[in-house]
C-alpha atoms as a PDB file:
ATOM      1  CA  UNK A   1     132.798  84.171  84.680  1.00  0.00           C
ATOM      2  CA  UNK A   2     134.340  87.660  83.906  1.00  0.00           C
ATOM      3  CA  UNK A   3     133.559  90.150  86.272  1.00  0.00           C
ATOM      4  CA  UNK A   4     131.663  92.594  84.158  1.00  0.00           C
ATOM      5  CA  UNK A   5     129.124  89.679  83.395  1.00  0.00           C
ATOM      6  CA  UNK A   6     128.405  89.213  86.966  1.00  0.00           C
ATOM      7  CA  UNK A   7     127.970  92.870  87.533  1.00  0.00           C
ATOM      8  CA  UNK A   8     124.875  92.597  85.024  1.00  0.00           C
ATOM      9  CA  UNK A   9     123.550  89.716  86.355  1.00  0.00           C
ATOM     10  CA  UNK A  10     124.132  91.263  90.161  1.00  0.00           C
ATOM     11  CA  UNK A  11     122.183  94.573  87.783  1.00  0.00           C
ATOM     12  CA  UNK A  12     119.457  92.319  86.328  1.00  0.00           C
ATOM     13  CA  UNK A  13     118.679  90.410  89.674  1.00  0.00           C
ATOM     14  CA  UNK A  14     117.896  93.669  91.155  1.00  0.00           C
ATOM     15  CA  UNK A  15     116.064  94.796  88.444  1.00  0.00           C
ATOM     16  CA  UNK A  16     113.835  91.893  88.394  1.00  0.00           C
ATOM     17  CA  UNK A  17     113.688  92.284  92.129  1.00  0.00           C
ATOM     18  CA  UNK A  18     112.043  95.789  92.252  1.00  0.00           C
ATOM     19  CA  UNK A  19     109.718  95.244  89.520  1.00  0.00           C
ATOM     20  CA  UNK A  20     108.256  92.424  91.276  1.00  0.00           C
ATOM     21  CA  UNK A  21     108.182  94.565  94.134  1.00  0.00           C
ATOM     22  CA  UNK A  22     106.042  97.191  92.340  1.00  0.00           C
ATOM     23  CA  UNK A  23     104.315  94.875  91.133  1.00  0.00           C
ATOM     24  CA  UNK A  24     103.332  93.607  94.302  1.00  0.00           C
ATOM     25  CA  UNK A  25     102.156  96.725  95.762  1.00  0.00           C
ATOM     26  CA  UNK A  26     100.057  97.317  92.593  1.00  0.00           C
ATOM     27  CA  UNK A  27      98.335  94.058  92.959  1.00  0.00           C
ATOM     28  CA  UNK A  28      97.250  95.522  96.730  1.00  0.00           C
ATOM     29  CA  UNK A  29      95.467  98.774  95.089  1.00  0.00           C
ATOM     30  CA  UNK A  30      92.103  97.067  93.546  1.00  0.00           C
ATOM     31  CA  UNK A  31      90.808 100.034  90.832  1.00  0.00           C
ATOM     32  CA  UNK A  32      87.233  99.950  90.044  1.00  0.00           C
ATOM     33  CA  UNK A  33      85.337 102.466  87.315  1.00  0.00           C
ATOM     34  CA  UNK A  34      81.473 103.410  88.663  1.00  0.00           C
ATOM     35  CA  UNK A  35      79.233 105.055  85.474  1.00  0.00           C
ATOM     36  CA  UNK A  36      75.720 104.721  87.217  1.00  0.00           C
ATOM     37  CA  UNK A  37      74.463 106.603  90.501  1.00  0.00           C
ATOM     38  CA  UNK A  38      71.273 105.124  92.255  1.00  0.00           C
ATOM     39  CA  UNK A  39      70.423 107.918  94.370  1.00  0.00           C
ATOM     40  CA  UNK A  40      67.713 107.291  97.215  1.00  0.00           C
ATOM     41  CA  UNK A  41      66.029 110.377  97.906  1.00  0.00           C
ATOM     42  CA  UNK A  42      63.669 111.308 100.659  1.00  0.00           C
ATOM     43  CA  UNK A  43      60.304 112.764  99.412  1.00  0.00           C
ATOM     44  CA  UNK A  44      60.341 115.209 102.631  1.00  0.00           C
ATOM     45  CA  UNK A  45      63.391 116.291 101.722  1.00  0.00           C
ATOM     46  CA  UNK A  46      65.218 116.081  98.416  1.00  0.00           C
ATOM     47  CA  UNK A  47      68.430 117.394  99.864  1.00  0.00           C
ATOM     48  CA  UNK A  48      68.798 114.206 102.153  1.00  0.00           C
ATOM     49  CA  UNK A  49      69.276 110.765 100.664  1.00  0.00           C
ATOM     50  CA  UNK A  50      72.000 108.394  99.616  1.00  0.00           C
ATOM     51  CA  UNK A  51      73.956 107.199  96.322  1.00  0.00           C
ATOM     52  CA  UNK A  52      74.561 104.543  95.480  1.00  0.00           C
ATOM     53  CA  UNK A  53      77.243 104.189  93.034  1.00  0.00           C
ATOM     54  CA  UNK A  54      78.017 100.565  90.436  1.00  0.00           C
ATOM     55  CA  UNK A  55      79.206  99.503  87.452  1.00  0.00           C
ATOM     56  CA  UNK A  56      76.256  98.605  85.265  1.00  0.00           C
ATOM     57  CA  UNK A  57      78.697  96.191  83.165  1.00  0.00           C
ATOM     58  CA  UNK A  58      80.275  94.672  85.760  1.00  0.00           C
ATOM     59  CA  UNK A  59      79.221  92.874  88.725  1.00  0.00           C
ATOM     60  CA  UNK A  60      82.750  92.347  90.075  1.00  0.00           C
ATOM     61  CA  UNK A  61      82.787  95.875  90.442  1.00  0.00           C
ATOM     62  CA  UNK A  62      81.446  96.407  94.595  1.00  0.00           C
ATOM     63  CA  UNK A  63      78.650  98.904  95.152  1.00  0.00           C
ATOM     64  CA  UNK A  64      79.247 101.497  97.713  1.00  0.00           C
ATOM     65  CA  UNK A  65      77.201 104.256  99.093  1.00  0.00           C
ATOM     66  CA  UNK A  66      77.910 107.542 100.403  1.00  0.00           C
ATOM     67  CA  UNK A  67      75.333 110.655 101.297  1.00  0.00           C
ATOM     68  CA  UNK A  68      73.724 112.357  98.708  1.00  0.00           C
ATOM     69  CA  UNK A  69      75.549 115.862  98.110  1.00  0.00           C
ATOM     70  CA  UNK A  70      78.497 114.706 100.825  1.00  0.00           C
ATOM     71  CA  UNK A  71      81.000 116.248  99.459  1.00  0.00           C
ATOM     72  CA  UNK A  72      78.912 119.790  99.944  1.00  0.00           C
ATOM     73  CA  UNK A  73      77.469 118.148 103.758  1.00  0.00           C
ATOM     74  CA  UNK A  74      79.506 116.610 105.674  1.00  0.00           C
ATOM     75  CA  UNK A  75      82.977 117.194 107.014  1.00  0.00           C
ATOM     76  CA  UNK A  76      83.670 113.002 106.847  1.00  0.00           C
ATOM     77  CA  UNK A  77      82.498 111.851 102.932  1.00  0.00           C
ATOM     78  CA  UNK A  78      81.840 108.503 104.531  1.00  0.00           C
ATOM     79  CA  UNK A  79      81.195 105.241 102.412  1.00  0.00           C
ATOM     80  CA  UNK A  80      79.727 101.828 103.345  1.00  0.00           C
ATOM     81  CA  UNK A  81      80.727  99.055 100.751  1.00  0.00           C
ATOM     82  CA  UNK A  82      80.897  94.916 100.996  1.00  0.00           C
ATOM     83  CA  UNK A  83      83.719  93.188 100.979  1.00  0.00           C
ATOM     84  CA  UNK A  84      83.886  89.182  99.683  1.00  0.00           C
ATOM     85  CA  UNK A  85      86.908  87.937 101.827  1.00  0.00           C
ATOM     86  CA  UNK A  86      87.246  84.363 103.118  1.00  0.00           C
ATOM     87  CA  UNK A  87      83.747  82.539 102.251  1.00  0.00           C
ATOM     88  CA  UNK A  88      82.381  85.786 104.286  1.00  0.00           C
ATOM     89  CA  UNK A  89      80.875  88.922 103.133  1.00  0.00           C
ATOM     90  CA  UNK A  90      81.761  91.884 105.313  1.00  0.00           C
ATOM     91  CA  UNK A  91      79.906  95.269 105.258  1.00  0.00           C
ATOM     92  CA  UNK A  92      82.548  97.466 105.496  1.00  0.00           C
ATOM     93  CA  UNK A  93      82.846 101.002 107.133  1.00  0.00           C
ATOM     94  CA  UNK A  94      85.662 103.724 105.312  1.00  0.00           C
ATOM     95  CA  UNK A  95      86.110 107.068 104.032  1.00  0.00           C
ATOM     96  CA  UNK A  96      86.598 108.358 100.466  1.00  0.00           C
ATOM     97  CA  UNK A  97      89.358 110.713 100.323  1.00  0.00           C
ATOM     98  CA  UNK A  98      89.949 113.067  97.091  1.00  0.00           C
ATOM     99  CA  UNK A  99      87.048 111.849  95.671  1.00  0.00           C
ATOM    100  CA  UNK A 100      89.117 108.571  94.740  1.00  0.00           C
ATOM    101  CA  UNK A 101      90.665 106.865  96.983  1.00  0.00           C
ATOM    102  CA  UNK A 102      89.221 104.846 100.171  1.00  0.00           C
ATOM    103  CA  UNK A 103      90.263 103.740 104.037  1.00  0.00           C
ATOM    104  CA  UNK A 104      88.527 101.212 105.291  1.00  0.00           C
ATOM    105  CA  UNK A 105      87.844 101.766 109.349  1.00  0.00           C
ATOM    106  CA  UNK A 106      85.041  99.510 110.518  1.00  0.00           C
ATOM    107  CA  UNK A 107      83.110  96.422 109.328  1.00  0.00           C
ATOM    108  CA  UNK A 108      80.934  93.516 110.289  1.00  0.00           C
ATOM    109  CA  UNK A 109      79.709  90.168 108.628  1.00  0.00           C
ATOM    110  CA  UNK A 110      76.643  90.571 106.574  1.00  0.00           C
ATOM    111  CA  UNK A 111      73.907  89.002 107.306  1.00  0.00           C
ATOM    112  CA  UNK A 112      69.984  90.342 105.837  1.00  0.00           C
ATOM    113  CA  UNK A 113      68.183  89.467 108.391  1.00  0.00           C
ATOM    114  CA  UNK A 114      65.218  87.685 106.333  1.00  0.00           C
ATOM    115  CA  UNK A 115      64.391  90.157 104.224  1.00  0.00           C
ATOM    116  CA  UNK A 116      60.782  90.557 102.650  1.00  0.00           C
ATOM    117  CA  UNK A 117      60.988  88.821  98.958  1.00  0.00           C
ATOM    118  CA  UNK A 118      58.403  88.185  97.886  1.00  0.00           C
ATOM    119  CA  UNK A 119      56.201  90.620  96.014  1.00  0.00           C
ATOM    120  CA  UNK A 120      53.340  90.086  93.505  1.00  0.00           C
ATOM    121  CA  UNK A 121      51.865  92.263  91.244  1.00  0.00           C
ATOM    122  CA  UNK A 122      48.829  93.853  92.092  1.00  0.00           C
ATOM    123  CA  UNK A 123      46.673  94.566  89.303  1.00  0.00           C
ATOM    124  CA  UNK A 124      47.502  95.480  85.658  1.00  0.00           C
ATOM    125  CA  UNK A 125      46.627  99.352  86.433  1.00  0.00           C
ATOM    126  CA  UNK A 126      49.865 101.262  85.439  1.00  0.00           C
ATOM    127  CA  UNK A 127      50.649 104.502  87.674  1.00  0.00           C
ATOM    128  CA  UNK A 128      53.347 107.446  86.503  1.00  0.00           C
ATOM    129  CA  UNK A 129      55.315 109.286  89.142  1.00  0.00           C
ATOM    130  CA  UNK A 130      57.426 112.611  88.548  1.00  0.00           C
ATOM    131  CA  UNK A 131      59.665 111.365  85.304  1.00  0.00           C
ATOM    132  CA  UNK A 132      58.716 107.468  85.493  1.00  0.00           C
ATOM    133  CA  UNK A 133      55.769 105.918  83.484  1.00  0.00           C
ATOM    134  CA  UNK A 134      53.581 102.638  83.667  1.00  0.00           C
ATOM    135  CA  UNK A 135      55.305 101.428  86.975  1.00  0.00           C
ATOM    136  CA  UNK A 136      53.576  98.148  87.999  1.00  0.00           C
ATOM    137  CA  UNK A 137      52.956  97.947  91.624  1.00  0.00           C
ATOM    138  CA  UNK A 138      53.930  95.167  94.167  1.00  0.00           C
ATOM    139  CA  UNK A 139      52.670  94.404  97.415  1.00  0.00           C
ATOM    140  CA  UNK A 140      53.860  91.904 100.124  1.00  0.00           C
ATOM    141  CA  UNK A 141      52.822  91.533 103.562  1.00  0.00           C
ATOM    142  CA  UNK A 142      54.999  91.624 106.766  1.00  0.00           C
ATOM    143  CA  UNK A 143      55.043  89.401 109.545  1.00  0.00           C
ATOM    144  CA  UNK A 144      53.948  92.032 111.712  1.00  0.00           C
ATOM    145  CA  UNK A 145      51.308  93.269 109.349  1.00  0.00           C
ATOM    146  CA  UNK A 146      52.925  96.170 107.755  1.00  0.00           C
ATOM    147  CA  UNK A 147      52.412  96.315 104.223  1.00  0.00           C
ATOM    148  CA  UNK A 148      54.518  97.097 101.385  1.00  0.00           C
ATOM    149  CA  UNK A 149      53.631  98.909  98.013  1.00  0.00           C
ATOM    150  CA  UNK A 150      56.553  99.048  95.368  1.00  0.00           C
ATOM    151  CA  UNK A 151      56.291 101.097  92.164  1.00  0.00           C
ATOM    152  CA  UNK A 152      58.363  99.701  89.917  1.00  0.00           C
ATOM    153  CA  UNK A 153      59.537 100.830  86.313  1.00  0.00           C
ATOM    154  CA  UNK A 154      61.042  98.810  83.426  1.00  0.00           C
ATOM    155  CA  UNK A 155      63.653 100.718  81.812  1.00  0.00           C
ATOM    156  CA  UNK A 156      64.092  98.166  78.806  1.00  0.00           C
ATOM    157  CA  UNK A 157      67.523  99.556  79.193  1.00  0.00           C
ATOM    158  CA  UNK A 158      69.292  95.143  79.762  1.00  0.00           C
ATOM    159  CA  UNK A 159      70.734  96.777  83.305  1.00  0.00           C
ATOM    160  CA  UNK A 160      70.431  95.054  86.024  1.00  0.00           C
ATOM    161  CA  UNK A 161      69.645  97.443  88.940  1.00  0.00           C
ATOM    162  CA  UNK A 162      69.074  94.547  91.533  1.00  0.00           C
ATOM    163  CA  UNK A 163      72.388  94.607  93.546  1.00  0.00           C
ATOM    164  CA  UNK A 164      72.322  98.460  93.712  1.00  0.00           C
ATOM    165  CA  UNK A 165      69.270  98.481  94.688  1.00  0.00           C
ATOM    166  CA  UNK A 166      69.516  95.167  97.287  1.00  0.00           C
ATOM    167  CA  UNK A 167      72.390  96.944  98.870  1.00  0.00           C
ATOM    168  CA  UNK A 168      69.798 100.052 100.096  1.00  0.00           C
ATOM    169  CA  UNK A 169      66.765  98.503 100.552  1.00  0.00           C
ATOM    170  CA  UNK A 170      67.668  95.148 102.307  1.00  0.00           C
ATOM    171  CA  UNK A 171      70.244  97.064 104.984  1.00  0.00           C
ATOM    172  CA  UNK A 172      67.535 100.543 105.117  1.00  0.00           C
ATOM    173  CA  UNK A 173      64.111  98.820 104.872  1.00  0.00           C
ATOM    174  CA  UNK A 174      64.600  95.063 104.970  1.00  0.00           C
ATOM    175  CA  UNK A 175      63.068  94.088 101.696  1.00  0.00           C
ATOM    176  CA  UNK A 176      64.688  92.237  98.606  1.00  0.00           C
ATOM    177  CA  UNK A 177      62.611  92.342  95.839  1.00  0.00           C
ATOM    178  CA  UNK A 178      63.468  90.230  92.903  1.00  0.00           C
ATOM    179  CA  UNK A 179      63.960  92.440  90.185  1.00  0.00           C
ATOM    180  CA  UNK A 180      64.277  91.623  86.483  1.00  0.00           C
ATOM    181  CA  UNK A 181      66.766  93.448  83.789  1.00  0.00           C
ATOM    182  CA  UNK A 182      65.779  97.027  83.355  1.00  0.00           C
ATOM    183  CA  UNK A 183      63.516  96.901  86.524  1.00  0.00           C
ATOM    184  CA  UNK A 184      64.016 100.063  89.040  1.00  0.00           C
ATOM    185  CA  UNK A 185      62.006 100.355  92.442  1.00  0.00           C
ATOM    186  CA  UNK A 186      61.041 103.825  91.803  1.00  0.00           C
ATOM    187  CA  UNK A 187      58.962 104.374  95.169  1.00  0.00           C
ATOM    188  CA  UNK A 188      57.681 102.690  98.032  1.00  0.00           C
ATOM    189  CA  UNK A 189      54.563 103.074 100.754  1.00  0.00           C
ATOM    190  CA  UNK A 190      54.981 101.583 103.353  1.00  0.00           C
ATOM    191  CA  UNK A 191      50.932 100.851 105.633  1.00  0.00           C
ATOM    192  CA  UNK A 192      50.787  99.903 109.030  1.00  0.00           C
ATOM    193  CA  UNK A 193      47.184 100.532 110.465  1.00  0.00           C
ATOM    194  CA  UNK A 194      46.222 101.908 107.532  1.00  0.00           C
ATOM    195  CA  UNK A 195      48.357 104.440 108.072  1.00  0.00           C
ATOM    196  CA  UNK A 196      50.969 105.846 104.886  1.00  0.00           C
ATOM    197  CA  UNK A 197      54.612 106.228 105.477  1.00  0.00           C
ATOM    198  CA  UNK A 198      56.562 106.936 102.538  1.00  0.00           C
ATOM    199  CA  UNK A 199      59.735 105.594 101.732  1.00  0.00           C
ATOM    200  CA  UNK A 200      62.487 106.746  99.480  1.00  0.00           C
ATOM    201  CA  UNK A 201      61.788 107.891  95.239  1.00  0.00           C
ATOM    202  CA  UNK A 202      64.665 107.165  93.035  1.00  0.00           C
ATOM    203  CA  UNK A 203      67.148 108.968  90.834  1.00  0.00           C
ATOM    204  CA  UNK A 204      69.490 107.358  88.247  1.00  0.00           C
ATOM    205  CA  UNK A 205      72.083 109.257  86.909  1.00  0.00           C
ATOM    206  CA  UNK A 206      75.269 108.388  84.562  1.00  0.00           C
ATOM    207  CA  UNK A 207      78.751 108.930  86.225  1.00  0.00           C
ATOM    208  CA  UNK A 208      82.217 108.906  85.251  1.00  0.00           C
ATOM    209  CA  UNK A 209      84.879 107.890  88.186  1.00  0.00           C
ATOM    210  CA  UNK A 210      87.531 105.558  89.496  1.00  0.00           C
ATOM    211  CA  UNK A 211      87.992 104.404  92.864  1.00  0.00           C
ATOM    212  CA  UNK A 212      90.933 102.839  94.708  1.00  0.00           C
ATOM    213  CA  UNK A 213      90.848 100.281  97.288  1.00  0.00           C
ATOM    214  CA  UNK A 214      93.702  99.314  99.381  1.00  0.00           C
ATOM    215  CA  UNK A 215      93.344  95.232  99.570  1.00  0.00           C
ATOM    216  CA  UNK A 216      95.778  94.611 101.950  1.00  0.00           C
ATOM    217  CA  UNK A 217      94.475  97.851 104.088  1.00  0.00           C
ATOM    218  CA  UNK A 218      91.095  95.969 104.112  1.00  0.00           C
ATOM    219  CA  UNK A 219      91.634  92.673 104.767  1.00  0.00           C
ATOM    220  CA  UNK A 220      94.372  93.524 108.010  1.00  0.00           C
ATOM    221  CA  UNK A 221      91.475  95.736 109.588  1.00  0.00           C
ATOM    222  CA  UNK A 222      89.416  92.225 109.430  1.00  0.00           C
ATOM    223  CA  UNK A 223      92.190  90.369 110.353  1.00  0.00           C
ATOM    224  CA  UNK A 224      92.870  92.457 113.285  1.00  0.00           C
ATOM    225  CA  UNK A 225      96.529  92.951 112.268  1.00  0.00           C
ATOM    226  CA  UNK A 226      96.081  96.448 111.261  1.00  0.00           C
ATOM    227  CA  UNK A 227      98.888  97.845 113.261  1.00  0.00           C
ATOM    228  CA  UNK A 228     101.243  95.026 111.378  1.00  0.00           C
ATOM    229  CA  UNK A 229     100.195  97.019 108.202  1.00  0.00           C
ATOM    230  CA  UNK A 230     100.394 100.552 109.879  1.00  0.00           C
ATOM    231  CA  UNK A 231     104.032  99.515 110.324  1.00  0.00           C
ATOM    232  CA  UNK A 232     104.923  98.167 106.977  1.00  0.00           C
ATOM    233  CA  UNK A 233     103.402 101.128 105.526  1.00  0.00           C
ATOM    234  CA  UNK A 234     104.881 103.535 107.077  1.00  0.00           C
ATOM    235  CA  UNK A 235     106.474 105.971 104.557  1.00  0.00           C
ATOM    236  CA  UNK A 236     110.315 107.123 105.262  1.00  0.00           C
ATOM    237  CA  UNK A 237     109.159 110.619 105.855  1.00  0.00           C
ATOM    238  CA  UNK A 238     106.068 112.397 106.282  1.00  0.00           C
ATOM    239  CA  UNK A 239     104.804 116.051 107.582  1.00  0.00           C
ATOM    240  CA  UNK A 240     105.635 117.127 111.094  1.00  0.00           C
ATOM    241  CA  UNK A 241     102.455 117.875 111.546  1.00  0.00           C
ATOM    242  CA  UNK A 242     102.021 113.912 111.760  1.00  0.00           C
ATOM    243  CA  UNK A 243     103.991 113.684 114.981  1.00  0.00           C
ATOM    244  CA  UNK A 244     103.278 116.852 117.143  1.00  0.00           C
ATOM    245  CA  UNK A 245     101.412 119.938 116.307  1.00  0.00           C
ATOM    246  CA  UNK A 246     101.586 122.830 118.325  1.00  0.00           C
ATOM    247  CA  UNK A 247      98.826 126.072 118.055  1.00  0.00           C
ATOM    248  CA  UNK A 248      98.489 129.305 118.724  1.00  0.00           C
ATOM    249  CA  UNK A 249      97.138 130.308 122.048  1.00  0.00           C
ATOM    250  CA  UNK A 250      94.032 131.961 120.569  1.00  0.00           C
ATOM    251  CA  UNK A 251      93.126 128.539 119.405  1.00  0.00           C
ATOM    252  CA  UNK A 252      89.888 127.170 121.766  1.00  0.00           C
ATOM    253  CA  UNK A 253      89.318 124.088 122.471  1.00  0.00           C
ATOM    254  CA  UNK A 254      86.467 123.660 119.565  1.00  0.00           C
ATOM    255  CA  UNK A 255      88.826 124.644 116.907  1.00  0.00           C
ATOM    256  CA  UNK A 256      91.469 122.582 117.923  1.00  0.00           C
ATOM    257  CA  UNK A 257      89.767 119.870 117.305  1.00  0.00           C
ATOM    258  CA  UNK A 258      87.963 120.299 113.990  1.00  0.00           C
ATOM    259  CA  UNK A 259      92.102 121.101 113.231  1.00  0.00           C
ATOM    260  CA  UNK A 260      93.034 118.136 114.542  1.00  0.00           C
ATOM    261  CA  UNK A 261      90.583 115.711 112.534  1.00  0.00           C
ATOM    262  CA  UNK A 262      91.422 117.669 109.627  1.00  0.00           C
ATOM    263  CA  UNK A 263      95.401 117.146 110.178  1.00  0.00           C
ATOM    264  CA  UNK A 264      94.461 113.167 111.302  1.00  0.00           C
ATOM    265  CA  UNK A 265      92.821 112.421 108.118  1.00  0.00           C
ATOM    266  CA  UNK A 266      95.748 114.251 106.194  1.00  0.00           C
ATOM    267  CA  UNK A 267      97.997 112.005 108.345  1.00  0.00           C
ATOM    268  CA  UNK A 268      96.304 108.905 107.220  1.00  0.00           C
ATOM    269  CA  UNK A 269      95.914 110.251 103.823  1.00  0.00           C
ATOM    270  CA  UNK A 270      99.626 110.461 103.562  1.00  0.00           C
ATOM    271  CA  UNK A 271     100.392 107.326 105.138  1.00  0.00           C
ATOM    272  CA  UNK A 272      97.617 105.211 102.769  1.00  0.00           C
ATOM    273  CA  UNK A 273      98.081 106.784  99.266  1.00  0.00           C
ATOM    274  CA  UNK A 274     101.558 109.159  99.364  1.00  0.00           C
ATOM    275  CA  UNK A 275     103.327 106.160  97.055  1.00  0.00           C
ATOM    276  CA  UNK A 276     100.239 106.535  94.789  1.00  0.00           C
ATOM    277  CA  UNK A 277     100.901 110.363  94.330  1.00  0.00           C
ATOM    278  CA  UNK A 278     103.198 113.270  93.782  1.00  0.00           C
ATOM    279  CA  UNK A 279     104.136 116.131  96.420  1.00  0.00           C
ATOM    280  CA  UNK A 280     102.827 118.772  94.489  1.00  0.00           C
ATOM    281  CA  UNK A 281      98.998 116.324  94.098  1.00  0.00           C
ATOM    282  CA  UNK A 282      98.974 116.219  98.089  1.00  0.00           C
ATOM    283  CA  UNK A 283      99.890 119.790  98.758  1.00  0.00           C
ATOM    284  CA  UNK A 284      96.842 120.545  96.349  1.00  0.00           C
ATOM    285  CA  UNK A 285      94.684 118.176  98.014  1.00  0.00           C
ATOM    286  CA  UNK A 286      95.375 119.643 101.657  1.00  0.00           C
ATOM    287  CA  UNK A 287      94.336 122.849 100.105  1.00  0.00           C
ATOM    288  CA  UNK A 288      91.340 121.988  98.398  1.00  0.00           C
ATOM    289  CA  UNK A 289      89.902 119.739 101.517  1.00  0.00           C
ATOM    290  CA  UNK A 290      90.725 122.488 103.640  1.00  0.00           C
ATOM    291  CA  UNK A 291      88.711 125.292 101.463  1.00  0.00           C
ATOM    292  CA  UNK A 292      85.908 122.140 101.931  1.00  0.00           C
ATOM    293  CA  UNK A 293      85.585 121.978 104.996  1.00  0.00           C
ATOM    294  CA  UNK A 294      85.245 125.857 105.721  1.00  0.00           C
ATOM    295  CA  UNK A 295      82.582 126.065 103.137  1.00  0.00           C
ATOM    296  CA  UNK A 296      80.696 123.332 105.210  1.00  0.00           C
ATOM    297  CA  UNK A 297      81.638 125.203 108.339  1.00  0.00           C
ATOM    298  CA  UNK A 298      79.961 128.278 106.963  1.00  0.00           C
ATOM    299  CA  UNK A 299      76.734 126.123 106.102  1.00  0.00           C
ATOM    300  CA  UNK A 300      76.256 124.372 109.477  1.00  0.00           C
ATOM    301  CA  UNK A 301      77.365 126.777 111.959  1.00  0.00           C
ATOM    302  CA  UNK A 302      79.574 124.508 113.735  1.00  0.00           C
ATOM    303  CA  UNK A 303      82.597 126.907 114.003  1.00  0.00           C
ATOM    304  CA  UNK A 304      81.430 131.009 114.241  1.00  0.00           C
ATOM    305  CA  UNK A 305      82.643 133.529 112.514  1.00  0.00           C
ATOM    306  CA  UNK A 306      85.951 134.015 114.906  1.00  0.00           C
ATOM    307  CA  UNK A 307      86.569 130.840 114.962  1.00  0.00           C
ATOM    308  CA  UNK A 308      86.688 130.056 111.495  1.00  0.00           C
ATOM    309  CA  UNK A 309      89.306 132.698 110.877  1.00  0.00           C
ATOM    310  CA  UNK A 310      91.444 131.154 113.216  1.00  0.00           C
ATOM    311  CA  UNK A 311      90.854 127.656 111.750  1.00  0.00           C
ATOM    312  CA  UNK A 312      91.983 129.311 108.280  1.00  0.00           C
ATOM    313  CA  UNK A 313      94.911 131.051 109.769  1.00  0.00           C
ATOM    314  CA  UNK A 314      96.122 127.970 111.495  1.00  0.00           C
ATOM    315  CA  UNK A 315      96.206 125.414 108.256  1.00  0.00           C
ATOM    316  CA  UNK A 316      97.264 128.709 106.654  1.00  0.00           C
ATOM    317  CA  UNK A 317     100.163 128.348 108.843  1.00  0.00           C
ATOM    318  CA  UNK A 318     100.821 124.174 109.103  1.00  0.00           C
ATOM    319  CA  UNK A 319     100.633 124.090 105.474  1.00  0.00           C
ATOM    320  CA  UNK A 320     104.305 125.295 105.136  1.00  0.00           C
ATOM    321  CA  UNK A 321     105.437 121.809 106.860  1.00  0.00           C
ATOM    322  CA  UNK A 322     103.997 120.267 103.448  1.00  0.00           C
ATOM    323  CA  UNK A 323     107.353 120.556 101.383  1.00  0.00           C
ATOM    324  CA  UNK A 324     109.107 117.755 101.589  1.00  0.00           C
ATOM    325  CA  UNK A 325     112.591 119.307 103.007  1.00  0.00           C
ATOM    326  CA  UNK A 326     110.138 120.285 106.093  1.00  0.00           C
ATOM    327  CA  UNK A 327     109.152 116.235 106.692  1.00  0.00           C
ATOM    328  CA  UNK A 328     110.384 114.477 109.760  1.00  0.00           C
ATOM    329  CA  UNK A 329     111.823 110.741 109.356  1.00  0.00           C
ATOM    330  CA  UNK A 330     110.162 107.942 110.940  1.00  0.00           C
END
């Protein structure tokens, strides 16, 4: 064998050798597309509620939830989601970063915990409520007593709403009504003593987004190997701030820590999804989330008026460490 002939093969074995590593870190990143929202409203208050988000095409696709209007809300967009892993179905815990991508950080084994099924129809009167017509109600009867009216509404649209809807009202109210194709629980009355509590009213709403899951993220948090992954994952490099951060001595104690949740979930941002992304896409991100999280700020009250400026100024400041000749090695 000539020696330029081994040089290619040396050449092609390596080649072959990093596209099955990219490969293999591709297969880890599971990439689902949602197009319907469920959202679960509160009649009291139609500011508070929770979406529910699906593929109405295809039921590999998980559900997830999140808070109604989270991204506006809360500081943390937390999701719940379940997870089919080893003959067991978890309920997993996480947090949707950048709108895209989510870290799992919690879970348990799901288990309904006999949920109300059965429901029959209770008369062939038709009711309309807000946008909805001719819902057909259901009743069922608790083992307590309690009563349960469902209004529900036949879209004729072929969807199949029941695992959206299973994953809310099974973990939130303990019922699992069988629903047919089309068939939305548009509201619900709960009666205990003859007494009305109303539940949630429904909104459906098309949607256009992608999600990423990190497989191997997932399944070494149920594992309980998750600091084997930290380690594997760990990039080369990454922003000083990630190591030590120091702050200004007009920083109180309050501040410093809405800085330092905001600088931890950058951290683990970074560490998750970096490989997935350019420099320039997480510089942009660390800007938008922070401009976020003041405008929530603002809302809630939780920082005043001085100490927001100095929770701008700061991340003004730590920003800088975001170019990539300011990162420390690992």
């Amino acid at each position: 064998m000539n020696r330029s002939h081994s040089i290619l093969i040396r050449k092609n074995a390596i080649l072959l050798f990093f596209i099955a590593m990219v490969s293999f870190c591709n297969a880890q990143i599971l990439k689902y597309h949602y197009d319907k929202e469920m959202i679960f409203l509160s009649e009291a208050d139609n500011e508070a509620g929770i979406s529910v988000r699906f593929n109405s095409k295809d039921k590999s696709v998980p559900v997830y939830s999140i808070s109604y209007n989270s991204e506006k809300k809360y500081v943390r967009n937390t999701i719940n989601f379940y997870y089919a892993y080893r003959k067991n179905i978890y309920r997993m815990d996480g947090v949707l970063y950048n709108k895209k991508y989510v870290s799992a950080n919690g879970f348990r084994t799901y288990s309904a915990s006999s949920p109300i099924r059965y429901f029959k129809k209770a008369s062939d009167t038709l009711y309309d409520y807000k946008s909805y017509k001719n819902l057909e109600k259901r009743i069922a009867t608790d083992k307590d007593g309690t009563k349960i009216e469902l209004f529900v509404a036949n879209l004729k649209d072929g969807i199949d709403y029941s695992e959206p809807a299973l994953f809310y009202l099974s973990e939130h109210y303990g019922i699992s009504p069988g629903l047919g194709k089309g068939e939305v629980v548009v509201y619900a009355n709960y009666i205990f003593n003859n007494n009305y509590s109303s539940a949630n009213f429904v909104q459906l709403s098309d949607i256009n987004e992608d999600v990423y899951f990190n497989k191997e993220q997932i399944e070494s948090l149920i594992d309980d190997k998750y600091n084997e992954f930290s380690k594997n994952i760990m990039p080369v490099k990454n922003p000083a701030y990630c190591s030590v951060t120091s702050f200004g001595g007009n920083v109180d104690e309050k501040t410093r820590e809405e800085i330092q949740s905001f600088l931890s979930e950058m951290c683990e941002y970074f560490e998750l999804w970096s490989k997935y992304e350019t420099n320039d896409q997480f510089k942009k991100y660390y800007d938008s989330e922070a401009n976020r999280r003041v405008e929530i700020y603002k809302n809630n009250g939780e920082l005043n008026e001085k100490q927001l400026k100095v929770y701008i100024d700061e991340l003004s400041q730590i920003k800088s460490l975001n170019s990539e000749e300011k990162f420390d090695s690992n």
